[in-house]
C-alpha atoms as a PDB file:
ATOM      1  CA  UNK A   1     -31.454  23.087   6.648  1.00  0.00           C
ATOM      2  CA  UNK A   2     -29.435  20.325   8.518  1.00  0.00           C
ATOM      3  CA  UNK A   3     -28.356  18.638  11.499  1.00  0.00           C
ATOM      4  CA  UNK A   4     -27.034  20.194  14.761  1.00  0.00           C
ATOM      5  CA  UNK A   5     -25.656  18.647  17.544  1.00  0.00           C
ATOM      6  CA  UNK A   6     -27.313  20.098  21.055  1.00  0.00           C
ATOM      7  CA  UNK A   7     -26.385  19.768  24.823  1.00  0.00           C
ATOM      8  CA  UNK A   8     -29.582  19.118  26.915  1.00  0.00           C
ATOM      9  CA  UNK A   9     -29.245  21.502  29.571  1.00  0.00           C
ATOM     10  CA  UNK A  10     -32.564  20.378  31.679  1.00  0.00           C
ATOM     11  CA  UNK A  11     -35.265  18.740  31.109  1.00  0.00           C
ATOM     12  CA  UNK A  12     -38.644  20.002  32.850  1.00  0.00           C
ATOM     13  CA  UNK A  13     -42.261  19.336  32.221  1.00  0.00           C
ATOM     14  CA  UNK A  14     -42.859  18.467  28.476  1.00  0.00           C
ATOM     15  CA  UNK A  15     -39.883  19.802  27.427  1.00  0.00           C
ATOM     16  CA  UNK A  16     -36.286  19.177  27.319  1.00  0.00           C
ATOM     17  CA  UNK A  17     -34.177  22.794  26.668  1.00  0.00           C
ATOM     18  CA  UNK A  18     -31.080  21.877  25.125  1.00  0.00           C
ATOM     19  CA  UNK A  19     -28.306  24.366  24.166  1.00  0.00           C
ATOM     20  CA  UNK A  20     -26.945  23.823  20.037  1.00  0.00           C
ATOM     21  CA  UNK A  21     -23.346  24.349  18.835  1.00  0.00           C
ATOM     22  CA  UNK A  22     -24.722  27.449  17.084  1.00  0.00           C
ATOM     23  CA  UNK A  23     -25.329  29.465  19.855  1.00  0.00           C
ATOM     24  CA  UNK A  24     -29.014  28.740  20.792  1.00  0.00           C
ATOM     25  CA  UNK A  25     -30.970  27.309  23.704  1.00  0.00           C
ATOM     26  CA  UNK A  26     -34.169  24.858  22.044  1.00  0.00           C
ATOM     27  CA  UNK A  27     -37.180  23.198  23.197  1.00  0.00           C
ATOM     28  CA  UNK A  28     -37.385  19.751  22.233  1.00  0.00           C
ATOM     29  CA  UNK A  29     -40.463  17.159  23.170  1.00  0.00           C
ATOM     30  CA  UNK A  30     -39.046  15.481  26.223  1.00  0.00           C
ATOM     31  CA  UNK A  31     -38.287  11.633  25.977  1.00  0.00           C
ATOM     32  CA  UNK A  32     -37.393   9.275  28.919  1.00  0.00           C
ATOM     33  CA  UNK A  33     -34.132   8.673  27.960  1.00  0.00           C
ATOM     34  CA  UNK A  34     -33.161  12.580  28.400  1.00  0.00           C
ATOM     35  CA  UNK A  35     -30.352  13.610  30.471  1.00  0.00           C
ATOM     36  CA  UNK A  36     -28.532  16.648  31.498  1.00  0.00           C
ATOM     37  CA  UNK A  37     -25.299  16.810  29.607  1.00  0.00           C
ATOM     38  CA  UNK A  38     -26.466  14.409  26.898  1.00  0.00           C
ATOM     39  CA  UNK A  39     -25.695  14.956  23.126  1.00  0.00           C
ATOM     40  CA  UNK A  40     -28.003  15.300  20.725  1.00  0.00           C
ATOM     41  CA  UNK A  41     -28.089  14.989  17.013  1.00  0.00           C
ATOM     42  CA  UNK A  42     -30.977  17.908  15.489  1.00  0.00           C
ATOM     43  CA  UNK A  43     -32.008  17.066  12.338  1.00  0.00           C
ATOM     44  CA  UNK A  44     -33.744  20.139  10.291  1.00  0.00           C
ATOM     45  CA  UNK A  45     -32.000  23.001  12.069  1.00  0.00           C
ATOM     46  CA  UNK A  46     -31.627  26.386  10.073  1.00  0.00           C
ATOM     47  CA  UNK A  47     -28.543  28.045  10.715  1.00  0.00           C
ATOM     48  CA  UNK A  48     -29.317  31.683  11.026  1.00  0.00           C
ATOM     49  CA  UNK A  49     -25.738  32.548  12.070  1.00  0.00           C
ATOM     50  CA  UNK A  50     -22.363  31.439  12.204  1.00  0.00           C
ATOM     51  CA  UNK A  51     -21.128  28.726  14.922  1.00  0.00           C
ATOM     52  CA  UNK A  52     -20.299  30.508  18.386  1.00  0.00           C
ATOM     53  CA  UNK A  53     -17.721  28.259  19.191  1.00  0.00           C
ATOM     54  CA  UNK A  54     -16.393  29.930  22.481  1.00  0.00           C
ATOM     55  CA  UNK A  55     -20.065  29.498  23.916  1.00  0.00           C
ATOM     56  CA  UNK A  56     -20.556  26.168  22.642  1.00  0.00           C
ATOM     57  CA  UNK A  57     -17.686  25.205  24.718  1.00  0.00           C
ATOM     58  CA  UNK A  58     -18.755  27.215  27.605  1.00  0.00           C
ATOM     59  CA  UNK A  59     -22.464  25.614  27.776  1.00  0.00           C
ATOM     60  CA  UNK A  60     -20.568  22.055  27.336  1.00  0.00           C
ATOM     61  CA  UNK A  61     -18.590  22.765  30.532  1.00  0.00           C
ATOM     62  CA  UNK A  62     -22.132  24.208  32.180  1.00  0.00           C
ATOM     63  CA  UNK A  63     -23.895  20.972  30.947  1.00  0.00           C
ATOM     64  CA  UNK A  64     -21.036  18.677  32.202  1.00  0.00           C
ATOM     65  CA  UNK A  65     -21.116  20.048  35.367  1.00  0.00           C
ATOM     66  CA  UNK A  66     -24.650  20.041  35.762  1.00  0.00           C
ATOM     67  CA  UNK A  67     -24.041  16.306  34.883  1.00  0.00           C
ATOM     68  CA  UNK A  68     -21.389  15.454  37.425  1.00  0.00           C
ATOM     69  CA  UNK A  69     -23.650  16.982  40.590  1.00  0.00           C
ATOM     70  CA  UNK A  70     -26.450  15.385  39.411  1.00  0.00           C
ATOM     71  CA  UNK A  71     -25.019  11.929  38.896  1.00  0.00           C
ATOM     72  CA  UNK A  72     -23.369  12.423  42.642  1.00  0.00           C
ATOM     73  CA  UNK A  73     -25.839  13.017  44.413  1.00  0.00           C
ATOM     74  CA  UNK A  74     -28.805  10.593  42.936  1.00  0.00           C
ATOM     75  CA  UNK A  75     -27.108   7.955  40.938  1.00  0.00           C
ATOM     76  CA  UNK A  76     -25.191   6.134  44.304  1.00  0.00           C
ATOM     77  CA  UNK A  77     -28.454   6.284  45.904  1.00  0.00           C
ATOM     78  CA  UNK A  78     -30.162   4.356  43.176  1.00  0.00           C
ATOM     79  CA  UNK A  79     -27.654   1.678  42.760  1.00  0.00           C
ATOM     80  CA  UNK A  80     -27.191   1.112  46.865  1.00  0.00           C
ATOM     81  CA  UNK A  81     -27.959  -2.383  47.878  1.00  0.00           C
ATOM     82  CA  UNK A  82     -28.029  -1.271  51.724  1.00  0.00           C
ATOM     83  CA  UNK A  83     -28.180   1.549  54.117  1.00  0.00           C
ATOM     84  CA  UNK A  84     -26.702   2.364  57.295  1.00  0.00           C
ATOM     85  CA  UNK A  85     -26.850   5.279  59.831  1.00  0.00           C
ATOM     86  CA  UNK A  86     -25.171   5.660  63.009  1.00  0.00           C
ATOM     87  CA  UNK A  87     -26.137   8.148  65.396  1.00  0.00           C
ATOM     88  CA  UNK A  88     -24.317   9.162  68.533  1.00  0.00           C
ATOM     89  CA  UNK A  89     -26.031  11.911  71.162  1.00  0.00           C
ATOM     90  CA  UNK A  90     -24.309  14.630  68.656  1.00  0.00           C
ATOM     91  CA  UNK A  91     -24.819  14.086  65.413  1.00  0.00           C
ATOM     92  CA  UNK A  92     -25.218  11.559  62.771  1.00  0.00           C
ATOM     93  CA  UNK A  93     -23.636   9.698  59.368  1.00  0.00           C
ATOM     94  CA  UNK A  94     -25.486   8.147  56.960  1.00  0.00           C
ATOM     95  CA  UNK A  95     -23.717   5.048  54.789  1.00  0.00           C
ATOM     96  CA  UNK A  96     -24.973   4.156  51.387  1.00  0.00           C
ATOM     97  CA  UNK A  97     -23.467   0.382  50.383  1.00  0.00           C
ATOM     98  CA  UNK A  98     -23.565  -1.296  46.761  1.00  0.00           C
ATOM     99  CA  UNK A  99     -23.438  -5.389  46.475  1.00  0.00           C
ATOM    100  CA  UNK A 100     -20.185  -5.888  47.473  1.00  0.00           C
ATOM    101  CA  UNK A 101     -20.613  -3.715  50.963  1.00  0.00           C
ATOM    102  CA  UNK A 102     -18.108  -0.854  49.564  1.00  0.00           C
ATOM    103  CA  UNK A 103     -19.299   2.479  50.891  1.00  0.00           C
ATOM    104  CA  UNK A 104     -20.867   4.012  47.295  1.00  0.00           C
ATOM    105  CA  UNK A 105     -21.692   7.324  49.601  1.00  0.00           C
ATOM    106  CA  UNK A 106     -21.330   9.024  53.023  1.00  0.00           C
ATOM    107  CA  UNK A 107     -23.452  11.861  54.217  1.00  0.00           C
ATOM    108  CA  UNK A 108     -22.642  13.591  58.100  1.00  0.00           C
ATOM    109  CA  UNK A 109     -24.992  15.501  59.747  1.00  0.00           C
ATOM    110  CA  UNK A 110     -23.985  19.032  59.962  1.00  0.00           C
ATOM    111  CA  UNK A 111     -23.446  18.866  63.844  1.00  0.00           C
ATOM    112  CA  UNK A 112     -20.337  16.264  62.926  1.00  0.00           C
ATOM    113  CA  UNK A 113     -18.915  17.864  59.854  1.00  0.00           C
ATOM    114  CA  UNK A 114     -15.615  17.346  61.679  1.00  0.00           C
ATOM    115  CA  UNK A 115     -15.418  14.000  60.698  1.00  0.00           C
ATOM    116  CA  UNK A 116     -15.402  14.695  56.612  1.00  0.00           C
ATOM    117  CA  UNK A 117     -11.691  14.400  56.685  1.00  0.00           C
ATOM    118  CA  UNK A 118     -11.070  10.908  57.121  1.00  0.00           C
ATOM    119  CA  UNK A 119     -12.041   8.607  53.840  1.00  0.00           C
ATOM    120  CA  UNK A 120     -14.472   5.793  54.311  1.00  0.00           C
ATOM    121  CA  UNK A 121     -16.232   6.145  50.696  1.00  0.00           C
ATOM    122  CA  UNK A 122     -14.735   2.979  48.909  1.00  0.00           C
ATOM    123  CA  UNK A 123     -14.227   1.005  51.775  1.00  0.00           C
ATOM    124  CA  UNK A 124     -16.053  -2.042  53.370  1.00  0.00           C
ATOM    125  CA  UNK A 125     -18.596  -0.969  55.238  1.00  0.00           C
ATOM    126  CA  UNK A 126     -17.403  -2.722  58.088  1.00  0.00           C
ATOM    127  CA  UNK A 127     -13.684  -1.640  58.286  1.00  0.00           C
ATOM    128  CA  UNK A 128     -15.694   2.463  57.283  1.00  0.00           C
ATOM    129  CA  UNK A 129     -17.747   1.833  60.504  1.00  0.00           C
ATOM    130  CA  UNK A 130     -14.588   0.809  62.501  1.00  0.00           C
ATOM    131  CA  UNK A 131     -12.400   3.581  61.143  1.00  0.00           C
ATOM    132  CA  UNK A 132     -15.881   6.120  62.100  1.00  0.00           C
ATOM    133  CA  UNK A 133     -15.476   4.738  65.640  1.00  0.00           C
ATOM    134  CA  UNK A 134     -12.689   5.161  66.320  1.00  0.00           C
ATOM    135  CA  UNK A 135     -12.271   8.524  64.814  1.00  0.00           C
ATOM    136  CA  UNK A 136     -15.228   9.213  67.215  1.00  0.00           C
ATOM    137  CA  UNK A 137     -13.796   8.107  69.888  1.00  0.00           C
ATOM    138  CA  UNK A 138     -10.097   9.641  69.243  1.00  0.00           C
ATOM    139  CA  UNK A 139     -11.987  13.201  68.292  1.00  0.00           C
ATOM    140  CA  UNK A 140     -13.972  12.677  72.195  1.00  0.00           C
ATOM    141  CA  UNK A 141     -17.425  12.535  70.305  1.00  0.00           C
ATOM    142  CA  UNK A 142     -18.242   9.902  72.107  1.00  0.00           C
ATOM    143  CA  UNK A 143     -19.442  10.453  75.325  1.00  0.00           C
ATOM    144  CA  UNK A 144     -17.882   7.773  78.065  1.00  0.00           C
ATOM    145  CA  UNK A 145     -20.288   7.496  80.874  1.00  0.00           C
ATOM    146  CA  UNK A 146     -23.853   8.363  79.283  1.00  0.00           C
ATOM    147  CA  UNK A 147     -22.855   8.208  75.307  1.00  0.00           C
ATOM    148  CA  UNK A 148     -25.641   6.992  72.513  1.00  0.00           C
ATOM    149  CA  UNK A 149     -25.260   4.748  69.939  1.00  0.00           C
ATOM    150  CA  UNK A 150     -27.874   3.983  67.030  1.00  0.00           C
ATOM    151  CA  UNK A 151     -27.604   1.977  64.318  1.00  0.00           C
ATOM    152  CA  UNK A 152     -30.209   1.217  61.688  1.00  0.00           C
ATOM    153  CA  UNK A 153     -30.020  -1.069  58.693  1.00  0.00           C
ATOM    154  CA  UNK A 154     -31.987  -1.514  55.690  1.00  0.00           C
ATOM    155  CA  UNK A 155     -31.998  -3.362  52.436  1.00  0.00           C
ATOM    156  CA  UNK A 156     -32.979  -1.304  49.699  1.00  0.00           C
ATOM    157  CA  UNK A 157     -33.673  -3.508  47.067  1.00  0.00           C
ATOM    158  CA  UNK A 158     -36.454  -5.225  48.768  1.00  0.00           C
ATOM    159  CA  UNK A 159     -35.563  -8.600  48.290  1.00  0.00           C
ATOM    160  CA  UNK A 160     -36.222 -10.163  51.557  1.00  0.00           C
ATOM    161  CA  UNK A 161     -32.885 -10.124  52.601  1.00  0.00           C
ATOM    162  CA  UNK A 162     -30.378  -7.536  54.625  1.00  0.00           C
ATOM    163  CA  UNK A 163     -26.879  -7.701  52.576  1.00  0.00           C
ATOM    164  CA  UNK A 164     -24.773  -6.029  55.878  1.00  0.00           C
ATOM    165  CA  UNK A 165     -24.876  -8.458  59.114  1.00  0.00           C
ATOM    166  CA  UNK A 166     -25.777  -7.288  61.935  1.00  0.00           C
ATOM    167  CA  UNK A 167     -22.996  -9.498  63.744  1.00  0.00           C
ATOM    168  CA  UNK A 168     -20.395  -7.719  61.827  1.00  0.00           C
ATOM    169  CA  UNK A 169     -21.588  -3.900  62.382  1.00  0.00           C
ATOM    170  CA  UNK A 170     -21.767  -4.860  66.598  1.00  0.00           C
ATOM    171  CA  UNK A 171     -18.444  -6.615  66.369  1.00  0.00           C
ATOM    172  CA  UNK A 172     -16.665  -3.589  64.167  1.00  0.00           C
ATOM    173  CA  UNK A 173     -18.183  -1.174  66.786  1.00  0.00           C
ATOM    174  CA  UNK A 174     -16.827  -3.056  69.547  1.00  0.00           C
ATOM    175  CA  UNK A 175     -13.524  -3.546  68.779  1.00  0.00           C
ATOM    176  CA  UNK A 176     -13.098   0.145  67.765  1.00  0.00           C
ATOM    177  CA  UNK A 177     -14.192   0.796  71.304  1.00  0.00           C
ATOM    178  CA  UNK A 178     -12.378  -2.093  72.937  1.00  0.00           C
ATOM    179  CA  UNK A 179     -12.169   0.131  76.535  1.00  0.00           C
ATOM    180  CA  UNK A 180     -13.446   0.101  79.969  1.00  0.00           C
ATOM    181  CA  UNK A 181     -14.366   3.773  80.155  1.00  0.00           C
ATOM    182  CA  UNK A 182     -17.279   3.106  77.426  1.00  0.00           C
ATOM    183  CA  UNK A 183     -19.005   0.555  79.829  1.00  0.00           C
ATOM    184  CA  UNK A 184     -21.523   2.733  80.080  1.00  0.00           C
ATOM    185  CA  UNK A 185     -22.210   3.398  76.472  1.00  0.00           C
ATOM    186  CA  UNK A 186     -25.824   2.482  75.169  1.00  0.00           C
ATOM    187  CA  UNK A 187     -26.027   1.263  72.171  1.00  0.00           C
ATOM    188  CA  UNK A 188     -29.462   0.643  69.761  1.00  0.00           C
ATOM    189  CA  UNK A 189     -29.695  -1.459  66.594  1.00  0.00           C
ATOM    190  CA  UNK A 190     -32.663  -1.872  64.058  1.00  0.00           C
ATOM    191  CA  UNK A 191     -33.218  -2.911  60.577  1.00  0.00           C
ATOM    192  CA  UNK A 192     -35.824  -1.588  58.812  1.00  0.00           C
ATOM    193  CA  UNK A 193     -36.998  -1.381  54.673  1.00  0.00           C
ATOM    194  CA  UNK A 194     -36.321   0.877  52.033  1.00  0.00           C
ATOM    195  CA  UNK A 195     -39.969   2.757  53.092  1.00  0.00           C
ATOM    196  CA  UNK A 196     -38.581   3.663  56.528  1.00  0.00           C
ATOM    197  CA  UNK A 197     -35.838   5.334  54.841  1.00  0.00           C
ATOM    198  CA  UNK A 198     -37.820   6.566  52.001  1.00  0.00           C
ATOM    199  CA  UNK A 199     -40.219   8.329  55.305  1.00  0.00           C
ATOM    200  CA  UNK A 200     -37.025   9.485  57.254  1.00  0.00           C
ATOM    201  CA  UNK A 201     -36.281  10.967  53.707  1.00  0.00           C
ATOM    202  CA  UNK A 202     -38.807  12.966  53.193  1.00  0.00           C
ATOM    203  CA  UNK A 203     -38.671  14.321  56.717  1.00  0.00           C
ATOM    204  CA  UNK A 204     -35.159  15.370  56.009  1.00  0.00           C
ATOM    205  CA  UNK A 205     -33.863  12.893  58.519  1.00  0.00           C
ATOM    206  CA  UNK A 206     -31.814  10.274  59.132  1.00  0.00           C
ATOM    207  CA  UNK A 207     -33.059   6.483  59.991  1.00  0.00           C
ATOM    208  CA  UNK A 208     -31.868   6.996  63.027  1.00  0.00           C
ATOM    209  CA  UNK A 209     -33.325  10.008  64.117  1.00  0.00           C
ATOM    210  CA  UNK A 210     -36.448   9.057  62.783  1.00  0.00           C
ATOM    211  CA  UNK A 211     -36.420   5.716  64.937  1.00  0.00           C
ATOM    212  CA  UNK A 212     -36.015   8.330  67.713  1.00  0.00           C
ATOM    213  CA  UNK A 213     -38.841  10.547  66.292  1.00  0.00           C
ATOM    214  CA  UNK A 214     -41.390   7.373  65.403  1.00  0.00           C
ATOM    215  CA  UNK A 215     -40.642   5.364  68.885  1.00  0.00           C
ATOM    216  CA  UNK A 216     -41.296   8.899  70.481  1.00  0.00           C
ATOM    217  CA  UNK A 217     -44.850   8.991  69.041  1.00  0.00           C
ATOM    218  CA  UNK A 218     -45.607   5.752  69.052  1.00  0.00           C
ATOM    219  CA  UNK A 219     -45.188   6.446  72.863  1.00  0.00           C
ATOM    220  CA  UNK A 220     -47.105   9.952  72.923  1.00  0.00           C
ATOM    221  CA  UNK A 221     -44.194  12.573  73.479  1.00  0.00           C
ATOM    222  CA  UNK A 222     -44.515  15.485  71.269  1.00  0.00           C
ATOM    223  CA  UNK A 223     -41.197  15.330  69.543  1.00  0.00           C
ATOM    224  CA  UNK A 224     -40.432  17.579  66.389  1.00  0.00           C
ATOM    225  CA  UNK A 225     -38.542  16.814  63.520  1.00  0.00           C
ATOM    226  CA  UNK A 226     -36.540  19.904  63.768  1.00  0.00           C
ATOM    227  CA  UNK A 227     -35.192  19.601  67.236  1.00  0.00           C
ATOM    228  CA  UNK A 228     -34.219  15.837  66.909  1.00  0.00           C
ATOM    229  CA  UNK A 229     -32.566  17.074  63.587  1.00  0.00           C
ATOM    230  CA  UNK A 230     -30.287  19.742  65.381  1.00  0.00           C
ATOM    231  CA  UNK A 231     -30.759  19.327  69.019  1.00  0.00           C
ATOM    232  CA  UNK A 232     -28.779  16.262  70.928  1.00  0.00           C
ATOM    233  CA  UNK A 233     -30.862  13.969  71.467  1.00  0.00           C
ATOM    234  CA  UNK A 234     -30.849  13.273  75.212  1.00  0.00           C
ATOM    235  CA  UNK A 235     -31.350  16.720  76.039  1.00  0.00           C
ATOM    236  CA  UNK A 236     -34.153  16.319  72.979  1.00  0.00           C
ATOM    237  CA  UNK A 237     -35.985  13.563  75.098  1.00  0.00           C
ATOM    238  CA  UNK A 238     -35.690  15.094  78.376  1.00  0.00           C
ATOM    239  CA  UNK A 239     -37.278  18.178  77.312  1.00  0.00           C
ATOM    240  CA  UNK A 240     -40.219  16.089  76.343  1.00  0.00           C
ATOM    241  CA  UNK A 241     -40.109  14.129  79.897  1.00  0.00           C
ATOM    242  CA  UNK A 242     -38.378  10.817  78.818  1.00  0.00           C
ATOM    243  CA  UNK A 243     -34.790   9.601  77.765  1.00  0.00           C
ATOM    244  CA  UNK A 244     -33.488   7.257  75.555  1.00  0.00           C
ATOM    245  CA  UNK A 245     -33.330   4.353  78.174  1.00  0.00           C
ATOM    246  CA  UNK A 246     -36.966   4.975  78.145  1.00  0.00           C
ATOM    247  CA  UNK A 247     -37.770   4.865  75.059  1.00  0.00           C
ATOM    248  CA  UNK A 248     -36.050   2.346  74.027  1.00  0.00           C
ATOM    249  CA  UNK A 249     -36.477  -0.107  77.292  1.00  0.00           C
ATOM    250  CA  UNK A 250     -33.272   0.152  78.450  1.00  0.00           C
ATOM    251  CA  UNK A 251     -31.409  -0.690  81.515  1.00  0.00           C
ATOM    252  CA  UNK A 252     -28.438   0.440  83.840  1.00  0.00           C
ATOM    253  CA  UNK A 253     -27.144  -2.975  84.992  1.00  0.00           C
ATOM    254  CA  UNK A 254     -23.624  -3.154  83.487  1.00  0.00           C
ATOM    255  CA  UNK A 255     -21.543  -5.859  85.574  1.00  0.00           C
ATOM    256  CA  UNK A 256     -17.297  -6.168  84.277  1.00  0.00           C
ATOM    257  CA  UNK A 257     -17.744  -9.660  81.919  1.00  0.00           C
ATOM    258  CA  UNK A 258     -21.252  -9.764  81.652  1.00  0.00           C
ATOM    259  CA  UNK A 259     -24.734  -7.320  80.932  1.00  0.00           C
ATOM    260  CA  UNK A 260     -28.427  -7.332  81.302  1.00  0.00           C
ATOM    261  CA  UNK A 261     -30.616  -5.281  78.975  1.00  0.00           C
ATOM    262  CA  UNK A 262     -33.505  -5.965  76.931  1.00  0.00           C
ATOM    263  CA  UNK A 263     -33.753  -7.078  73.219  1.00  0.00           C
ATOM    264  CA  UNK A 264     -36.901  -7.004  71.307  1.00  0.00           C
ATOM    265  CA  UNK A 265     -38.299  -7.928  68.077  1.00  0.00           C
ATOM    266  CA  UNK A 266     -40.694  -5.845  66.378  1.00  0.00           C
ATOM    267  CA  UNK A 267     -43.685  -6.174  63.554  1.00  0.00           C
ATOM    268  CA  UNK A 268     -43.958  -2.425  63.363  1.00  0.00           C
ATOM    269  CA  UNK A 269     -46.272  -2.371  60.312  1.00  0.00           C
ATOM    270  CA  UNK A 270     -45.497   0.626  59.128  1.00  0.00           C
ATOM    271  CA  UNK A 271     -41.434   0.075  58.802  1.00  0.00           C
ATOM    272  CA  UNK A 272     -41.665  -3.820  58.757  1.00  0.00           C
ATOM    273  CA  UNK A 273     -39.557  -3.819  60.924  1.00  0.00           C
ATOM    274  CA  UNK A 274     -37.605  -7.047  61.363  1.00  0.00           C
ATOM    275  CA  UNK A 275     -35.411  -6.878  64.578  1.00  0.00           C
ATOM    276  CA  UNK A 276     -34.285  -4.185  67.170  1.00  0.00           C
ATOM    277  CA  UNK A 277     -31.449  -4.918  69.625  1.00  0.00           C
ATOM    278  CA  UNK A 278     -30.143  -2.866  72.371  1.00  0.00           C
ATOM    279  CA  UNK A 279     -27.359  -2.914  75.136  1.00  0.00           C
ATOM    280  CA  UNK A 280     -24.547  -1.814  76.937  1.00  0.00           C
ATOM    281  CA  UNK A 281     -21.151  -2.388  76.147  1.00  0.00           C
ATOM    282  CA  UNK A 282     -18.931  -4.885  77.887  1.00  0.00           C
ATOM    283  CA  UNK A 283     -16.032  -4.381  79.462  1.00  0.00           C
ATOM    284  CA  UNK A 284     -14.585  -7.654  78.373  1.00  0.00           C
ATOM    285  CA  UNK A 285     -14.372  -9.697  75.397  1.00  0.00           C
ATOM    286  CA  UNK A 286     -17.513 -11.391  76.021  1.00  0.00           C
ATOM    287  CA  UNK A 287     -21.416 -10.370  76.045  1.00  0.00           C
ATOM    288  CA  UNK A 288     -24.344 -12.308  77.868  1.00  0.00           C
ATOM    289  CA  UNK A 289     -27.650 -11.346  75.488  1.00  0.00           C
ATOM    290  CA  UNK A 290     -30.795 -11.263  77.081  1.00  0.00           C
ATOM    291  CA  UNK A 291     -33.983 -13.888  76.261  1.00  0.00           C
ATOM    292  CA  UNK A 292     -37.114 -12.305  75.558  1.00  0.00           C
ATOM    293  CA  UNK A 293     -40.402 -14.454  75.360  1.00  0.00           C
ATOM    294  CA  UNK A 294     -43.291 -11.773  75.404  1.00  0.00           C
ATOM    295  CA  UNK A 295     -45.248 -11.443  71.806  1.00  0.00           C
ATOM    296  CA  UNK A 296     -44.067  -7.717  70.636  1.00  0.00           C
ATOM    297  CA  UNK A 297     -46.736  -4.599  70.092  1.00  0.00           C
ATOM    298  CA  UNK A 298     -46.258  -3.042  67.032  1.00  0.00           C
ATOM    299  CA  UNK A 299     -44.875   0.724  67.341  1.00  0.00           C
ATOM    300  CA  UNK A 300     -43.359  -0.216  70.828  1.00  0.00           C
ATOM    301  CA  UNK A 301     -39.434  -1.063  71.957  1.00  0.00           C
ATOM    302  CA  UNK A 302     -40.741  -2.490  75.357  1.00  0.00           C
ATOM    303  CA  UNK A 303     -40.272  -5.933  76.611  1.00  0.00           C
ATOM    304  CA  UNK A 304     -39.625  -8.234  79.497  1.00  0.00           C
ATOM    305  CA  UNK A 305     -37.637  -8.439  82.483  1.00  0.00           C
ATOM    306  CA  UNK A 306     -34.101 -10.450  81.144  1.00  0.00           C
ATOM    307  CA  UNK A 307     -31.905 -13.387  82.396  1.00  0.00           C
ATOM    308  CA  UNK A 308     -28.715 -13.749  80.923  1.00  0.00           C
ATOM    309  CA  UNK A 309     -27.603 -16.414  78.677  1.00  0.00           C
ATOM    310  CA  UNK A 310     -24.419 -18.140  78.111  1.00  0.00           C
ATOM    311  CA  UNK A 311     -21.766 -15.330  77.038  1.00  0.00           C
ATOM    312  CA  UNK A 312     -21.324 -15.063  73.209  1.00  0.00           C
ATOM    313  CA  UNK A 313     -17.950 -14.130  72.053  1.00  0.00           C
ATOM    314  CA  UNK A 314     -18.040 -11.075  69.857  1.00  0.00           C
ATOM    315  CA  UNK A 315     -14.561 -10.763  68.780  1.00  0.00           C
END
């Protein structure tokens, strides 16, 4: 009898299987502190036969690799401060940020894939959205007299506060743009919490195309996860007899140096949601926001007619 080192190789139910340097594969009593690829030290192990080396080695690559995917794909997610989606009428990414705003992880929808070539994990999350902009625009993703642009924002950490301004996403947006051709170009922000995103999770979908898929039934269209997930989603709301000016309470009016369109803020109680903006691009360096002074409805983007303000300098 004596002491074996063993690889844990998963750890299910009650049990944690681990794999020894002898050759054998073990049930253990699972603790908390278990993890795939861990190292354990076996006390009161009989040795029945001699040390299999060459498969020791081979489960330790197994288990390390094992390790590596499962570290990638949960542990950024559980150390994100923020979260950020854009959505154009295409497709989607998804933005995972830690406390300093550096991109921790990117996820593309599988209608964009195109766009996994340029690098924005590591960045600011600001200078990643600019570089996805423009990469959209260069690539022709972005659609120049009817295109659609969401963005959604939450804090994950639920501490009260949103780490990634608002301000800063618009402005980084903006500038990427920075042409008369996307005058058109509608473009929706939100924030939300971590339980929005936890929800859009669990229906496999972005925050963004859940927005789409919670405003639509808040409003009573009959709107399925599956075809906002793969369809594009103007042709997705027209099918159901509405579009995204619609549902979001947009207008058309786009004048050279200044807008009109609607802004709202919302107390959706199921997202707590804070704020949700919407407009069309200028075609100048300068953007008149609209005032809004009726009392929001919870699980609604509608609001009142808007006069313009004094233009606010973006850049």
């Amino acid at each position: 009898m004596k002491s074996s080192k063993a690889m844990i190789m998963s750890v299910e139910g009650r049990c944690t299987v681990a794999y020894t340097e002898d050759g054998h594969f073990m049930k253990i009593p699972k603790k908390s502190s278990h993890q795939v690829g861990q190292v354990l030290n076996i006390e009161n192990v009989e040795y029945n036969r001699p040390a299999a080396s060459g498969m020791w080695r081979i489960a330790a690559v197994a288990a390390a690799v094992l390790l590596l995917v499962f570290m990638g794909t949960v542990y950024p997610v559980q150390q994100a401060q923020a979260y950020l989606s854009m959505e154009l009428n295409t497709g989607g990414v998804e933005f995972w940020t830690d406390q300093n705003n550096k991109v921790i992880k990117v996820k593309y929808a599988d209608s964009i894939n195109d766009l996994t070539n340029i690098q924005l994990k590591g960045k600011d999350v600001y200078e990643a959205v600019s570089a996805l902009t423009s990469e959209v625009k260069r690539m022709g993703m972005l659609e120049d007299k009817d295109g659609i642009l969401l963005v959604n924002l939450a804090e994950l950490k639920n501490q009260g506060k949103n780490p990634l301004e608002e301000s800063k996403i618009k402005e980084a947006i903006m500038k990427a743009l920075n042409e008369e051709q996307y005058s058109g170009m509608m473009m929706v922000v939100s924030k939300h919490d971590r339980e929005f995103i936890e929800r859009a999770n669990e229906l496999r979908l972005t925050a963004s195309q859940y927005y789409v898929y919670e405003q639509g039934k808040a409003k009573g269209y009959e709107l399925t996860t599956e075809k906002i997930k793969h369809g594009q989603m103007r042709n997705v709301l027209n099918e159901v007899g509405t579009s995204p000016e619609e549902l979001f309470g947009m207008h058309r009016t786009v004048t050279k140096n200044s807008l009109q369109g609607q802004e709202d803020s919302s107390a959706n109680k199921g997202s707590r949601m804070q704020s949700g903006s919407g407009w069309r691009t200028p075609t100048s360096n300068h953007m008149s926001m609209p005032d809004n002074n009726q009392s929001p409805t919870p699980n609604t983007f509608e609001g009142s007619p808007m006069t313009p303000k004094q233009p606010m300098n973006m850049r």
